[in-house]
C-alpha atoms as a PDB file:
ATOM      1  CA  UNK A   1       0.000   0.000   0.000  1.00  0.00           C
ATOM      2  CA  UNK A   2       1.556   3.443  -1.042  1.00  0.00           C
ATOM      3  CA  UNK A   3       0.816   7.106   0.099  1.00  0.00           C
ATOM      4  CA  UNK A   4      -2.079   7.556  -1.770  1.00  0.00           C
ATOM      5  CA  UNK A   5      -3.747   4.109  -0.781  1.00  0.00           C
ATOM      6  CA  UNK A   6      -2.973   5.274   2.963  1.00  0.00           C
ATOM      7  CA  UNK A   7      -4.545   8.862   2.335  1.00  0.00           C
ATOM      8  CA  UNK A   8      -7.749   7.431   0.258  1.00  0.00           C
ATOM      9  CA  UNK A   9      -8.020   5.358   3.564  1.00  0.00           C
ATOM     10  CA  UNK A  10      -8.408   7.929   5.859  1.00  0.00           C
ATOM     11  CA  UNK A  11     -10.073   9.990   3.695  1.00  0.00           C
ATOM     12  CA  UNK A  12     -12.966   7.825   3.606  1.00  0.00           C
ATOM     13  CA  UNK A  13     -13.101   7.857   7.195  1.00  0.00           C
ATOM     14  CA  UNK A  14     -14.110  11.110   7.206  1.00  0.00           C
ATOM     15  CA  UNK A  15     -17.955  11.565   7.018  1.00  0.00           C
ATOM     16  CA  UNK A  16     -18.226  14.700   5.012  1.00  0.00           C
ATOM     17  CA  UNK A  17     -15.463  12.812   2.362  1.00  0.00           C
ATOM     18  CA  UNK A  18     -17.199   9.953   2.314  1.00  0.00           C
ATOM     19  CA  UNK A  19     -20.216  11.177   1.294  1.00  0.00           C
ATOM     20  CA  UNK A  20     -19.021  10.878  -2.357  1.00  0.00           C
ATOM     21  CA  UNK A  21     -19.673   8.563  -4.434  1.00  0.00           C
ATOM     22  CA  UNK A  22     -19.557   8.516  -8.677  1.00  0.00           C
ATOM     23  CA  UNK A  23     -22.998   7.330  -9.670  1.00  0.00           C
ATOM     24  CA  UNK A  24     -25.718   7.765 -12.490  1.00  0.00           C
ATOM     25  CA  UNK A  25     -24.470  10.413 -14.948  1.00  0.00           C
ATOM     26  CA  UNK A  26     -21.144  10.957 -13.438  1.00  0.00           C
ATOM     27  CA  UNK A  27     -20.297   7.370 -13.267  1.00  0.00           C
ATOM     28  CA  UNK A  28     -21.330   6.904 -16.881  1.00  0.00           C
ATOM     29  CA  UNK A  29     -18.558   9.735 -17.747  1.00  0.00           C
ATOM     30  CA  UNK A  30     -16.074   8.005 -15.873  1.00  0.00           C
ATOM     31  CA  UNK A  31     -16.360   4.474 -17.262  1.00  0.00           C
ATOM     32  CA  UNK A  32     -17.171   5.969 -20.757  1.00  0.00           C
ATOM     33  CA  UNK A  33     -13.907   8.611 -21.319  1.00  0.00           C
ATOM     34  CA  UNK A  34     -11.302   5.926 -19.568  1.00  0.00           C
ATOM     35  CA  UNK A  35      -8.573   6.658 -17.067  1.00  0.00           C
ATOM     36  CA  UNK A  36      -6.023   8.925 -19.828  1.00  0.00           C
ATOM     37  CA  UNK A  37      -8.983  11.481 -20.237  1.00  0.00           C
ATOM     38  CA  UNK A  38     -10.238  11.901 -16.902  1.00  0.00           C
ATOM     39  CA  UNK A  39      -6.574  12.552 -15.964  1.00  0.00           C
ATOM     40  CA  UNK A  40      -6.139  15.009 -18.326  1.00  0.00           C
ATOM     41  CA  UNK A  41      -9.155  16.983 -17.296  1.00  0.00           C
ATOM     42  CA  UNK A  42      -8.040  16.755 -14.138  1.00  0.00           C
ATOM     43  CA  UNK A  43      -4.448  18.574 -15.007  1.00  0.00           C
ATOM     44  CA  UNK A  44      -6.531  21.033 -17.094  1.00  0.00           C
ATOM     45  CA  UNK A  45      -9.418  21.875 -13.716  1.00  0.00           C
ATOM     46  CA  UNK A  46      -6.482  21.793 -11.316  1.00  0.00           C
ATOM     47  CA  UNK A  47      -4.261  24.177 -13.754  1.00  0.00           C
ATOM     48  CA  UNK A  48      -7.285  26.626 -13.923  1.00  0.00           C
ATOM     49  CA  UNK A  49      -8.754  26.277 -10.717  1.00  0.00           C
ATOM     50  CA  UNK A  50      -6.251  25.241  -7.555  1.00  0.00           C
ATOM     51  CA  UNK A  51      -2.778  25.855  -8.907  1.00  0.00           C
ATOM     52  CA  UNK A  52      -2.700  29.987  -8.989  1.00  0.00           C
ATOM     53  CA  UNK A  53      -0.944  31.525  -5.647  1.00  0.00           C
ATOM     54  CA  UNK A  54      -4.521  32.849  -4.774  1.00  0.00           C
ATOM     55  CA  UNK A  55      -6.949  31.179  -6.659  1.00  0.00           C
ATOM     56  CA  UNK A  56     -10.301  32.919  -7.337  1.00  0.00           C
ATOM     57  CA  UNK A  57     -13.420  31.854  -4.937  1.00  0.00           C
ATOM     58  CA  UNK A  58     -10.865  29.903  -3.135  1.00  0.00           C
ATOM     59  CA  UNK A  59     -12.978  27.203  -1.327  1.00  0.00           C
ATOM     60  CA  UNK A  60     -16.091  27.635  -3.127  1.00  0.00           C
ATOM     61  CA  UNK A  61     -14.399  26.905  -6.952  1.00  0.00           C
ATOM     62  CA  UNK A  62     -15.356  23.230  -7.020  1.00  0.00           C
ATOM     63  CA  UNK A  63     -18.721  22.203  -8.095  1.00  0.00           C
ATOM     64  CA  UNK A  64     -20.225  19.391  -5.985  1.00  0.00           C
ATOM     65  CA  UNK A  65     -21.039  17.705  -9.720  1.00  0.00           C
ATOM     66  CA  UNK A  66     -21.265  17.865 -12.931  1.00  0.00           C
ATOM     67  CA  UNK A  67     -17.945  16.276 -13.752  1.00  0.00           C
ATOM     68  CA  UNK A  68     -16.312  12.920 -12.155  1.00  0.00           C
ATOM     69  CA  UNK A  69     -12.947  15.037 -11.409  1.00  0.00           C
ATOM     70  CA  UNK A  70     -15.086  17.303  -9.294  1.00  0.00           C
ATOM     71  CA  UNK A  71     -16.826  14.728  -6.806  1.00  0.00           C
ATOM     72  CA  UNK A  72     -13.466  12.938  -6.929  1.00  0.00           C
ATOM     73  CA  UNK A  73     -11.456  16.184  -5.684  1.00  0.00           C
ATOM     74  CA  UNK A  74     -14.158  16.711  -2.648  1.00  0.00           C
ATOM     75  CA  UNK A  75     -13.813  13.125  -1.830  1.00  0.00           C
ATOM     76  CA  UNK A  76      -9.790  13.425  -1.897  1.00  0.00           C
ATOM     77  CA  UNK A  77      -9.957  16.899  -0.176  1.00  0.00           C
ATOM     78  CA  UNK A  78      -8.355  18.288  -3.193  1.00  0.00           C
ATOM     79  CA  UNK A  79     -11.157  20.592  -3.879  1.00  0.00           C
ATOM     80  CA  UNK A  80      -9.551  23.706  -2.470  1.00  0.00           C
ATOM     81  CA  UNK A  81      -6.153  25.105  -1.398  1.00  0.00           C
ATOM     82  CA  UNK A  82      -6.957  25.000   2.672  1.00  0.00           C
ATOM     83  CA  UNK A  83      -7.606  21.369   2.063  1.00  0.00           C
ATOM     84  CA  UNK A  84      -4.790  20.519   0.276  1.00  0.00           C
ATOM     85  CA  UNK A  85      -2.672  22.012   2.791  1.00  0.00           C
ATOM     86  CA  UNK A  86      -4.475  20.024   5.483  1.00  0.00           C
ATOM     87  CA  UNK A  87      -4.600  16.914   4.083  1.00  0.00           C
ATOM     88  CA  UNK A  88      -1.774  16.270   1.204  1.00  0.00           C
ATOM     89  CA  UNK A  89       0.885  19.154   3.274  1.00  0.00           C
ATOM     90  CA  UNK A  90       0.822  21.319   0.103  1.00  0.00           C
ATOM     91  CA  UNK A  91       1.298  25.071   1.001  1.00  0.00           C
ATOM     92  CA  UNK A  92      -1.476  27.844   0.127  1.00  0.00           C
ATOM     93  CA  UNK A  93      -0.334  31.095  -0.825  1.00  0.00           C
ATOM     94  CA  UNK A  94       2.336  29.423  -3.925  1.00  0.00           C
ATOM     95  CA  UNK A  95       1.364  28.628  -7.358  1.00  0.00           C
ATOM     96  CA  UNK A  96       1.210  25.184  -7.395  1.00  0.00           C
ATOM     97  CA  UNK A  97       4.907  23.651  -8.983  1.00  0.00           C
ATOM     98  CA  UNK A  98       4.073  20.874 -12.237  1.00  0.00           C
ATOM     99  CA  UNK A  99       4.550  18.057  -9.981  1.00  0.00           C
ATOM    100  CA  UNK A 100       2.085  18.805  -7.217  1.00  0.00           C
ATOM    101  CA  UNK A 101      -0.315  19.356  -9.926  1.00  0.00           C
ATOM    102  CA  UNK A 102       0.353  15.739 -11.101  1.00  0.00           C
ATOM    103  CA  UNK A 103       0.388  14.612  -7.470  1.00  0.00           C
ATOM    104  CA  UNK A 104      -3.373  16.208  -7.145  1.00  0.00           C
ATOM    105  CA  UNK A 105      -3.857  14.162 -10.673  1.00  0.00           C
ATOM    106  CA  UNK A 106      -2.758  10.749  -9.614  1.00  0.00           C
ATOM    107  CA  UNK A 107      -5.067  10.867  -6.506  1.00  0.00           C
ATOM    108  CA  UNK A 108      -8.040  11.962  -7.894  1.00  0.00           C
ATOM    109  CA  UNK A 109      -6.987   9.121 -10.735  1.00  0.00           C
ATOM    110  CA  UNK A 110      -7.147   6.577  -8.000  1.00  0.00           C
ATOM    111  CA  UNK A 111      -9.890   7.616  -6.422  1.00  0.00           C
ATOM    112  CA  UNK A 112     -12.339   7.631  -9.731  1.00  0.00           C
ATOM    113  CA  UNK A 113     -10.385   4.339 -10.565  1.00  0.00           C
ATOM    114  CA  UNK A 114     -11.311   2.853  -7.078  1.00  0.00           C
ATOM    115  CA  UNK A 115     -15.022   4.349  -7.639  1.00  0.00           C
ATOM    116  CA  UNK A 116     -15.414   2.262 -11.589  1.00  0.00           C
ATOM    117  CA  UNK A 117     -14.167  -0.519 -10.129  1.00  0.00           C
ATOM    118  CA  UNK A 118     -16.746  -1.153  -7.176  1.00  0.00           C
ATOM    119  CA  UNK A 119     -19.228  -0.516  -9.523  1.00  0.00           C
ATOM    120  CA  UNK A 120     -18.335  -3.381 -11.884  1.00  0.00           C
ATOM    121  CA  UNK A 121     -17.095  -6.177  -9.377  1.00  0.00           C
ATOM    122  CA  UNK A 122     -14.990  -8.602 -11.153  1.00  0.00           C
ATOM    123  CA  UNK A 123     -13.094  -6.008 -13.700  1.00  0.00           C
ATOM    124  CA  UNK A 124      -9.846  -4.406 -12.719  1.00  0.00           C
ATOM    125  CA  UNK A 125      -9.335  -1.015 -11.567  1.00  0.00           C
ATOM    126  CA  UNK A 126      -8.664   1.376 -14.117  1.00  0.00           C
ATOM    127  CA  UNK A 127      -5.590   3.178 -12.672  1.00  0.00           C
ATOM    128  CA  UNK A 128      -4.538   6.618 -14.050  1.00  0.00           C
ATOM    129  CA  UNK A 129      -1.099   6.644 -15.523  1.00  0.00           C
ATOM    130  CA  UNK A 130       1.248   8.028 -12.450  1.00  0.00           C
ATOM    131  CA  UNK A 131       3.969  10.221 -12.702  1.00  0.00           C
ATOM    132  CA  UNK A 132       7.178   9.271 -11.544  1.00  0.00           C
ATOM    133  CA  UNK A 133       8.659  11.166  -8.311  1.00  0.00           C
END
């Protein structure tokens, strides 16, 4: 089990995190763009809306839905900068460097990849490409 397994873990311990859940719609998304697209929208939302020094509507600029990288960053507290410093140790106030913006990636990757997976028992995970650190 690796860091991100660990922090998923506790994560879902927490009652507010693990309230989400990919279903209907969302779900649908998920299992129908595959794990390379999904991560790439989740660079693109995290370039636009966690990585800038001071990023605008801080705490309030993730949707609760609409898109399977949104539920998946409220579920991974990586919905907002004051989360990620409380939960992944990943400073407000600084732009975001390239590799802590891959780091957000690869767990809300695992996290939607953990979320297809229950919901077809029997077939694999479908794991997000990781970056090497």
């Amino acid at each position: 089990m690796d860091q991100i397994d660990r922090l998923l873990l506790r994560l879902a311990r927490q009652p507010f995190r693990a309230r989400f859940h990919l279903e209907g719609a969302e779900l649908e998304r998920a299992v129908r763009r595959g794990p390379e697209l999904l991560r790439r929208h989740a660079l693109e939302i995290v370039a636009a809306r966690l990585a800038p020094a001071a990023p605008r509507n801080d705490g309030r600029q993730t949707p609760y839905r609409g898109h399977p990288v949104f539920v998946a960053q409220h579920a991974t507290a990586t919905c907002c900068r004051r989360c990620l410093q409380q939960w992944h140790g990943i400073p407000a106030g600084a732009q975001l460097r390239e590799e802590q913006q891959r780091y957000v990636a690869d767990v809300v990757g695992r996290w939607i990849g953990a979320q297809v997976a229950a919901a077809a028992p029997g077939r694999p995970p479908a794991r997000a490409p990781e970056h090497r650190r």
